[in-house]
C-alpha atoms as a PDB file:
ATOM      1  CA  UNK A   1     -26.867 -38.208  30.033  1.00  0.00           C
ATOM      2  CA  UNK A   2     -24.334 -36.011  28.459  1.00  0.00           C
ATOM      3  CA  UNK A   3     -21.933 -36.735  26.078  1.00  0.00           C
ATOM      4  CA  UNK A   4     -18.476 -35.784  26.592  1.00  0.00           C
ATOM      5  CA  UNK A   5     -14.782 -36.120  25.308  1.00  0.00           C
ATOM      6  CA  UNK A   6     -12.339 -35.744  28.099  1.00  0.00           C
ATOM      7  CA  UNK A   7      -8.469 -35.827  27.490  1.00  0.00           C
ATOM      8  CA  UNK A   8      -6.920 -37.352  30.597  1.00  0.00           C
ATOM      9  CA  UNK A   9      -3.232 -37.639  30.777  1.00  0.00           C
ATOM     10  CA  UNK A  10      -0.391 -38.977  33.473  1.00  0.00           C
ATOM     11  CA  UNK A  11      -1.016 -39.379  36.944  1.00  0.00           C
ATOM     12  CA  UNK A  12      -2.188 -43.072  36.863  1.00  0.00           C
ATOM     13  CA  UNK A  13      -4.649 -42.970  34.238  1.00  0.00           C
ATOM     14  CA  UNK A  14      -3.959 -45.423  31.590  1.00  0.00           C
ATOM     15  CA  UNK A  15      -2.849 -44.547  28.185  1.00  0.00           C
ATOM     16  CA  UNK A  16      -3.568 -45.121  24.719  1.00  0.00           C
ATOM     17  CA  UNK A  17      -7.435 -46.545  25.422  1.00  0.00           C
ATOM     18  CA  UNK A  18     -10.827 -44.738  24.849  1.00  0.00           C
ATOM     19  CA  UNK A  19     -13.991 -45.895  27.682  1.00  0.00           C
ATOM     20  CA  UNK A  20     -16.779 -45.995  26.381  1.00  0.00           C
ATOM     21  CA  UNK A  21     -18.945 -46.778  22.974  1.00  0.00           C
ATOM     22  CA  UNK A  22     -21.473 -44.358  21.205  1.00  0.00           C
ATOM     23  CA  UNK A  23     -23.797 -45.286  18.292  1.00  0.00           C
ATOM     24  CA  UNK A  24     -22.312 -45.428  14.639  1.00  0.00           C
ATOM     25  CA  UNK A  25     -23.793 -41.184  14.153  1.00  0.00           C
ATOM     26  CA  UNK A  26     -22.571 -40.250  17.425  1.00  0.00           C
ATOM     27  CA  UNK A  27     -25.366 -39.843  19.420  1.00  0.00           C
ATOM     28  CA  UNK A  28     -26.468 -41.873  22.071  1.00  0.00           C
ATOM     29  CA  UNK A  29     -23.452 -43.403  24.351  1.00  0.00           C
ATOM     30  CA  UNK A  30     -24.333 -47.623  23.673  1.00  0.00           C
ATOM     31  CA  UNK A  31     -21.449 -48.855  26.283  1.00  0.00           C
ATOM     32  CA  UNK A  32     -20.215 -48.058  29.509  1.00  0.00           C
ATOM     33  CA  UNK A  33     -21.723 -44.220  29.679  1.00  0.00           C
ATOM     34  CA  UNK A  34     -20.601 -42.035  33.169  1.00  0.00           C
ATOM     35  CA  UNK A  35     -21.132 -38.382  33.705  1.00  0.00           C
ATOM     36  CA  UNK A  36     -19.521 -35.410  35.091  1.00  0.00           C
ATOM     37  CA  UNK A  37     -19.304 -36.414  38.035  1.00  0.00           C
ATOM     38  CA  UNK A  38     -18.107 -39.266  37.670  1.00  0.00           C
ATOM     39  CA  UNK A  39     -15.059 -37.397  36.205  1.00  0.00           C
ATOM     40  CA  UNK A  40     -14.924 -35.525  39.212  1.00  0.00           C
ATOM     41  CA  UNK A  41     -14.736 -38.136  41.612  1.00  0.00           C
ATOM     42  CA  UNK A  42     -11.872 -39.958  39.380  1.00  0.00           C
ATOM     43  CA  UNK A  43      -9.769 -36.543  39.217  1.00  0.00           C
ATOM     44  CA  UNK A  44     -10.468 -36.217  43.088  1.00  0.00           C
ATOM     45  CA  UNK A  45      -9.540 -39.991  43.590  1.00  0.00           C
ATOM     46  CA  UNK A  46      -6.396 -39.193  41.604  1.00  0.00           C
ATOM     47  CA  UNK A  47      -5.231 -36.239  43.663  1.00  0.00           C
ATOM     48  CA  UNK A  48      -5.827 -38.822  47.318  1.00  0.00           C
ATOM     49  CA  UNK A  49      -8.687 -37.359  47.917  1.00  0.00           C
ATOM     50  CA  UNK A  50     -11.998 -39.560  48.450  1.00  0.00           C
ATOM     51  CA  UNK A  51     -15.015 -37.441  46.775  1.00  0.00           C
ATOM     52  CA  UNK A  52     -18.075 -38.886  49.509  1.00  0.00           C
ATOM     53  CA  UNK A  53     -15.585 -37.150  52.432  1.00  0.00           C
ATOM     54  CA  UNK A  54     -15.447 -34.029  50.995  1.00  0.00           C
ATOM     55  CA  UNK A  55     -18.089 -31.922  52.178  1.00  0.00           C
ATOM     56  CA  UNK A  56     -18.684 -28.296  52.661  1.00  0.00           C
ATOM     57  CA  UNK A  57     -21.533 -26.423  54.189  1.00  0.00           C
ATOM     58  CA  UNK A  58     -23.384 -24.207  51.926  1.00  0.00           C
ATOM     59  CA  UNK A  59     -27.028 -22.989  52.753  1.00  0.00           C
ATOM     60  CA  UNK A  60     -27.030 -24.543  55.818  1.00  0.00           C
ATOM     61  CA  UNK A  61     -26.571 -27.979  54.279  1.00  0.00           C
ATOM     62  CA  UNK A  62     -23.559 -30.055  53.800  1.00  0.00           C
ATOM     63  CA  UNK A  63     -22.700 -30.514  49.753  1.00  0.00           C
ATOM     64  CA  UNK A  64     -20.197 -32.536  48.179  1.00  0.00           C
ATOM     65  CA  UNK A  65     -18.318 -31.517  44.844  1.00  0.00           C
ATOM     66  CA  UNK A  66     -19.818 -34.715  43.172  1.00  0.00           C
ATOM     67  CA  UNK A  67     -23.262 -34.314  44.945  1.00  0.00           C
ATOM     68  CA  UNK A  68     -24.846 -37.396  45.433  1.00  0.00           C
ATOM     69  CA  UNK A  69     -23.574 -39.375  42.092  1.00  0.00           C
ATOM     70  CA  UNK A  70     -20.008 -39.970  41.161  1.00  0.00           C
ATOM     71  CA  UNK A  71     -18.227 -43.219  41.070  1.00  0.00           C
ATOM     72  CA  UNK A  72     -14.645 -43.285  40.564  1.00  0.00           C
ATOM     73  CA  UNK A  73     -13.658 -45.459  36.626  1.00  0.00           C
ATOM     74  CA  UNK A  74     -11.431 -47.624  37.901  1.00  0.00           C
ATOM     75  CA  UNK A  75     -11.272 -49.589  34.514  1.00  0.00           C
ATOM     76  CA  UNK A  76      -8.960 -46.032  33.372  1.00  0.00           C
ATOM     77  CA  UNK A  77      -6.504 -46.094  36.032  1.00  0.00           C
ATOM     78  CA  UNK A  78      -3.202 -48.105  35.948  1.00  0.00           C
END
């Protein structure tokens, strides 16, 4: 899992309110952890699109931008 500050402003994400919890050095998230893509699929869900829709072929395989992970965090959105 990777640890990440994102800065999210406007555009129905709520203000004023940090997600998650890491340990009292910073290390390991302890509370409510997501990843990359679930950023992605939030951002996507944001801008009306849904994220397990969006597929492209590459390499003779449809992809997805989020791949097969990715859950939209509801719990930051107005």
């Amino acid at each position: 899992m990777v640890e990440l500050s994102t800065f999210m402003a406007g555009g129905g994400v709520r203000g004023g309110m940090a997600y998650g919890v890491t340990d009292e050095f910073g290390n390991q998230v302890v509370e409510n952890a997501v990843d990359i893509h679930d950023i992605h699929a939030t951002i996507l869900h944001l801008l009306g699109v849904d994220h397990e829709r969006l597929v492209f072929r590459h390499g003779g395989r449809d992809q997805r931008l989020t791949d097969v992970h990715g859950r939209v965090i509801r719990e930051v959105l107005v």
